[in-house]
N, C-alpha and C. Protein backbone atom coordinates (compact mmCIF):
# COMPACT_ATOMS: atom_id res chain seq x y z
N UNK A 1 62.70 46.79 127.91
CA UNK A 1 61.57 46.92 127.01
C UNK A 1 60.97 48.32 127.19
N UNK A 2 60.74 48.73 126.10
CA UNK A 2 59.73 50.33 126.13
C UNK A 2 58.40 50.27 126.21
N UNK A 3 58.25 50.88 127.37
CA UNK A 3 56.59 50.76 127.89
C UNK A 3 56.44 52.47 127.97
N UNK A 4 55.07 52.76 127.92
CA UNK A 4 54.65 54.16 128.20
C UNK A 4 55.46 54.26 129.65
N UNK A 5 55.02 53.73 130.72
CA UNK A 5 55.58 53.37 131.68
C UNK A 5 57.17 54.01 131.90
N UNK A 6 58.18 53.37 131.43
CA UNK A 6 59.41 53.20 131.40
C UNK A 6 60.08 54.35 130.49
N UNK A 7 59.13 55.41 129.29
CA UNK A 7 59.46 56.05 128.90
C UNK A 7 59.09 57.78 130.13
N UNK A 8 57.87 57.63 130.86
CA UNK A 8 58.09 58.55 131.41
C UNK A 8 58.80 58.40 132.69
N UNK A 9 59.56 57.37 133.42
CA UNK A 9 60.33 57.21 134.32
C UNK A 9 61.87 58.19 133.62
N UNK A 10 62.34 58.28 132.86
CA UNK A 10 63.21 58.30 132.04
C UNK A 10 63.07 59.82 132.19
N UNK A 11 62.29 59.97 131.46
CA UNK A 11 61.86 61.66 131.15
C UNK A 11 61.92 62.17 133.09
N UNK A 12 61.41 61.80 134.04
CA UNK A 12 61.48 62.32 135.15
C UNK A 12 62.69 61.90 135.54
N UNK A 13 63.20 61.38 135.32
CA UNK A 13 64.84 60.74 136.20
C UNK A 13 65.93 62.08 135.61
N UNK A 14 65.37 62.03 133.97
CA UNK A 14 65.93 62.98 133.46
C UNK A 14 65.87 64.28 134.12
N UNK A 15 64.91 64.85 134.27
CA UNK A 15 64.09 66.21 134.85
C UNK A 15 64.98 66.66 135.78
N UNK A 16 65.17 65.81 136.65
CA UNK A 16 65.86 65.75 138.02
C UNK A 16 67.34 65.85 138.10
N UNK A 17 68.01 65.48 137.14
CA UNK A 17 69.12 65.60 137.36
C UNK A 17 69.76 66.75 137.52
N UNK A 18 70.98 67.10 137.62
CA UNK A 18 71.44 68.49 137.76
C UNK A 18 72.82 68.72 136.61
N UNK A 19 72.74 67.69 136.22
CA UNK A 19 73.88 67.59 134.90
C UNK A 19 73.92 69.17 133.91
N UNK A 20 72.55 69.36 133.83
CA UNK A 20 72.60 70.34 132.89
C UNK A 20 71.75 71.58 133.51
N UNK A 21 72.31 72.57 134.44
CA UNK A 21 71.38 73.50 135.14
C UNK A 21 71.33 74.84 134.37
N UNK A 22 70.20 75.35 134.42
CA UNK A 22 69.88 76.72 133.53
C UNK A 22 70.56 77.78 133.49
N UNK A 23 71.26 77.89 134.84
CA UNK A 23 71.43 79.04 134.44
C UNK A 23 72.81 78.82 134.07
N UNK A 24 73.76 77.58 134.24
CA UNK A 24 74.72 77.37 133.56
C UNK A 24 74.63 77.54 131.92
N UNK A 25 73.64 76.82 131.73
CA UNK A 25 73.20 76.21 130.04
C UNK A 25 73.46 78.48 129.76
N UNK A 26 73.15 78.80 129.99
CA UNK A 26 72.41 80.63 129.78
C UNK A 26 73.78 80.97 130.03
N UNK A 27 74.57 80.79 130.71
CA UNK A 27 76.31 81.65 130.95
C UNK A 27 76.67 81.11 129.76
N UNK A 28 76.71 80.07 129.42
CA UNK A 28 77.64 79.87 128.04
C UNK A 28 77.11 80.14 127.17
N UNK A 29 75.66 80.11 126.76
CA UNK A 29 74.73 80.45 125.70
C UNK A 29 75.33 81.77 125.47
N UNK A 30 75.41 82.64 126.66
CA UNK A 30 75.72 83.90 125.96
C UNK A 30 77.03 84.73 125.27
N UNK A 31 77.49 83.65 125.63
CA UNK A 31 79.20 83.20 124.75
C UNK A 31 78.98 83.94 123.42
N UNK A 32 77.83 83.60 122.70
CA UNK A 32 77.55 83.40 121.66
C UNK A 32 76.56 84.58 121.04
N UNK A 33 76.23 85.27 122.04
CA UNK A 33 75.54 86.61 121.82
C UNK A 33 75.74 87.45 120.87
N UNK A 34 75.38 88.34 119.75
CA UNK A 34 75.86 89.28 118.91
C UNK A 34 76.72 90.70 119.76
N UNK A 35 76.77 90.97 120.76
CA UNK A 35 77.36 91.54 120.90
C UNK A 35 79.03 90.90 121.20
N UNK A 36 79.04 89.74 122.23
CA UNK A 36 79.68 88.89 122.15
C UNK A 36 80.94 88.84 120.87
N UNK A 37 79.90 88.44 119.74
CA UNK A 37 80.52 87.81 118.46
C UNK A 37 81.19 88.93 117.98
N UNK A 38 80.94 90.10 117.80
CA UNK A 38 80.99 91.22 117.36
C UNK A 38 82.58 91.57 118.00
N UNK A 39 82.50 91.60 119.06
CA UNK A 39 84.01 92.57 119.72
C UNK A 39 84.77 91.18 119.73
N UNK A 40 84.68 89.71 119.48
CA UNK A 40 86.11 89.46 119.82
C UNK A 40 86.31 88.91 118.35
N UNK A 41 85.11 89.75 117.14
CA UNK A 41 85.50 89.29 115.63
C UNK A 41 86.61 90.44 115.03
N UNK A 42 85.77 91.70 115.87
CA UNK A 42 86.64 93.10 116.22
C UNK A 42 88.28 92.34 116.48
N UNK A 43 88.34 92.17 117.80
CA UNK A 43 89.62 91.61 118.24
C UNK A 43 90.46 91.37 117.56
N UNK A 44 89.83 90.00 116.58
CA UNK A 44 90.89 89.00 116.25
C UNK A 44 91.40 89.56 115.06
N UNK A 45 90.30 90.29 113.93
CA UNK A 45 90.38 91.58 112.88
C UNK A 45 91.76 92.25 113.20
N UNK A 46 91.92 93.43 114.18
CA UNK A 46 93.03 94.13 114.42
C UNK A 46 93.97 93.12 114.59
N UNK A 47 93.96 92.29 115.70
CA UNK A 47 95.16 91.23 116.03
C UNK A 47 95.34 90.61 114.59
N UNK A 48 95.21 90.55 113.77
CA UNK A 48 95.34 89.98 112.26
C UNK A 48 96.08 90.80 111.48
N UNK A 49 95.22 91.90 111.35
CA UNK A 49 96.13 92.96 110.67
C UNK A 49 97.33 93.52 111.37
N UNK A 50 97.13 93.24 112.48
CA UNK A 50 98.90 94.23 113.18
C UNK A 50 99.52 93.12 112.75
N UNK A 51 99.16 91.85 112.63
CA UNK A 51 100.31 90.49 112.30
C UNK A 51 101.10 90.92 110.88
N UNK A 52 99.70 90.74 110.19
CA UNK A 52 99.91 90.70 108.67
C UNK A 52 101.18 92.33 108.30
N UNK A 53 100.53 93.54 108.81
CA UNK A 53 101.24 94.55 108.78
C UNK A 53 102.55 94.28 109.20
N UNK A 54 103.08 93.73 110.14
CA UNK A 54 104.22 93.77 110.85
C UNK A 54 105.11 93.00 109.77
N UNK A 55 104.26 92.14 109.13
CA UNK A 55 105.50 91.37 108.15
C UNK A 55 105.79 91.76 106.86
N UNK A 56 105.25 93.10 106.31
CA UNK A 56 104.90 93.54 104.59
C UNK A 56 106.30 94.67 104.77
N UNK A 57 107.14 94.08 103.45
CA UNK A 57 108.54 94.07 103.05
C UNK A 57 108.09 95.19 102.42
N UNK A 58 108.90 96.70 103.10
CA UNK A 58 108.50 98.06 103.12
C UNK A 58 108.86 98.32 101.75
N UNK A 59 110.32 97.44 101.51
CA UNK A 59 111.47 98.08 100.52
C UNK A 59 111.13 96.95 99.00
N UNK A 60 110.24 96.64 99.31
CA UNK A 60 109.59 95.53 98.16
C UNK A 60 108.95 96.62 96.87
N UNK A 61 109.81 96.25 95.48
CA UNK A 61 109.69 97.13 94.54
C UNK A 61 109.47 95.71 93.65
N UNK A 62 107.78 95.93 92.79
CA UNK A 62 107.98 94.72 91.88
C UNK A 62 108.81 95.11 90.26
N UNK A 63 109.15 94.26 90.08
CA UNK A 63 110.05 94.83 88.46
C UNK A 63 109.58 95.56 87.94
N UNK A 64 109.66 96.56 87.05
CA UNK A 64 109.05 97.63 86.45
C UNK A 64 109.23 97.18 85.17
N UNK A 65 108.42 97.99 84.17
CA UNK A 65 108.21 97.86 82.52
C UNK A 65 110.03 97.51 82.13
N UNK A 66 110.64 97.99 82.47
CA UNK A 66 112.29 98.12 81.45
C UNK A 66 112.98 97.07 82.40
N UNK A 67 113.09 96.61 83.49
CA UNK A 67 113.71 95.74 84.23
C UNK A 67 113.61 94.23 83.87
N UNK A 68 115.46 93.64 84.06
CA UNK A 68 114.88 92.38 83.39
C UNK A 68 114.69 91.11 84.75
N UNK A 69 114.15 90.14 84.13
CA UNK A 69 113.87 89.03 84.74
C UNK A 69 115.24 87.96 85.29
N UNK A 70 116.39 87.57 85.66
CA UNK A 70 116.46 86.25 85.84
C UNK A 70 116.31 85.08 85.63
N UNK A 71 116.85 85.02 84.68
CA UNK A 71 115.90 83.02 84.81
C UNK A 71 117.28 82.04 84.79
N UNK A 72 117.19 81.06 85.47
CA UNK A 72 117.82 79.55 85.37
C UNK A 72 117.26 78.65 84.27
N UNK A 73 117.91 78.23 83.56
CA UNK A 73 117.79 76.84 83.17
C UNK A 73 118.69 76.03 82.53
N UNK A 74 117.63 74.67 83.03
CA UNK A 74 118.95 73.23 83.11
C UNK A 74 118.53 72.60 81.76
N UNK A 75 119.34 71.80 81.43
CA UNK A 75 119.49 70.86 79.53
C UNK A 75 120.14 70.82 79.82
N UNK A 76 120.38 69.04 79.42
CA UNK A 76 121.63 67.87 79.34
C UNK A 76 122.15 68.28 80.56
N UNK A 77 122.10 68.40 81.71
CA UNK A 77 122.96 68.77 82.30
C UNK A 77 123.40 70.30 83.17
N UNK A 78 123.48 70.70 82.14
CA UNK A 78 123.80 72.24 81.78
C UNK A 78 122.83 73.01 82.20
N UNK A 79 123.36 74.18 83.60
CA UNK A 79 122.66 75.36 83.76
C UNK A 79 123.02 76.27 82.90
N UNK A 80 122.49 77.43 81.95
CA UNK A 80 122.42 78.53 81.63
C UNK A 80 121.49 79.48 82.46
N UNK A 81 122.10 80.96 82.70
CA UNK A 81 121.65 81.82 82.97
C UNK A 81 121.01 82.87 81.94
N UNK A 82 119.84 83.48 82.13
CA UNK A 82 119.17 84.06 81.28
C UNK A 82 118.39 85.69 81.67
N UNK A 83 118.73 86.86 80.99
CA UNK A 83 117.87 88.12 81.81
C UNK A 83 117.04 87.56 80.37
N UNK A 84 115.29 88.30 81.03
CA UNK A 84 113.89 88.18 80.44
C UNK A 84 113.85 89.38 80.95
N UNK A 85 113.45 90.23 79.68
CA UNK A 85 112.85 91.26 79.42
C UNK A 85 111.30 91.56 79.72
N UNK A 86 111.19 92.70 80.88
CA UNK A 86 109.57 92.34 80.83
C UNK A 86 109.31 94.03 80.38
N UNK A 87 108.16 93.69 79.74
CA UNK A 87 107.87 94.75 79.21
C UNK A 87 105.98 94.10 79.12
N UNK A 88 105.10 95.21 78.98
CA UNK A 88 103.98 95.36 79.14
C UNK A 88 103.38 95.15 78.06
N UNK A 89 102.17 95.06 76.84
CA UNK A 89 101.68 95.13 75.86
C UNK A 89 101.78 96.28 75.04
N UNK A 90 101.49 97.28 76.58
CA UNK A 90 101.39 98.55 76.22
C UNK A 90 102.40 99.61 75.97
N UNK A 91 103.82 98.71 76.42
CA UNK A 91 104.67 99.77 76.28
C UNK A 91 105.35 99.38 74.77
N UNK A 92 104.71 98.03 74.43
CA UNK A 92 105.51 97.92 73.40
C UNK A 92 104.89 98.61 72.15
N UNK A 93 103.75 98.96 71.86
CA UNK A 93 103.30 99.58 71.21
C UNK A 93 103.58 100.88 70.48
């Protein structure tokens, strides 16, 4: 049962314990510090981009205005092969 009583036993039993000590609670708090946040957002930034960089296909040319397309397609059965012409709005003009 909750008595005034029984609620501040609680609160002092609490007080006392050592479960949660300050200056622990304050080492990890500062985990979280702006300077903290800052250099390992830094970090992970570069470590991202050297990833991303390391994998971008040097010799990667996208089709140009006069180059044609490829295409597959299936009916009844039947694959046909197909070049698609790509051309721009502007070049057709």
């Amino acid at each position: 049962q909750q008595t005034p009583q029984s609620i501040c036993q609680a609160i002092e039993e609490f007080e006392r314990t050592t479960l949660w000590p300050a200056e622990r609670i304050r080492a990890h708090a500062m985990g979280f510090d702006t300077a903290h946040f800052r250099a390992n957002l830094a970090s992970y930034v570069q470590q991202a981009w050297a990833e991303h960089t390391n994998h971008i296909d040097l010799d990667y040319q996208p089709y140009s205005d006069k180059q044609k397309l490829p295409l597959t397609s299936s009916r009844n059965g039947q694959t046909t092969a197909t070049a698609v012409s790509l051309t721009s709005p502007a070049t057709e003009r």
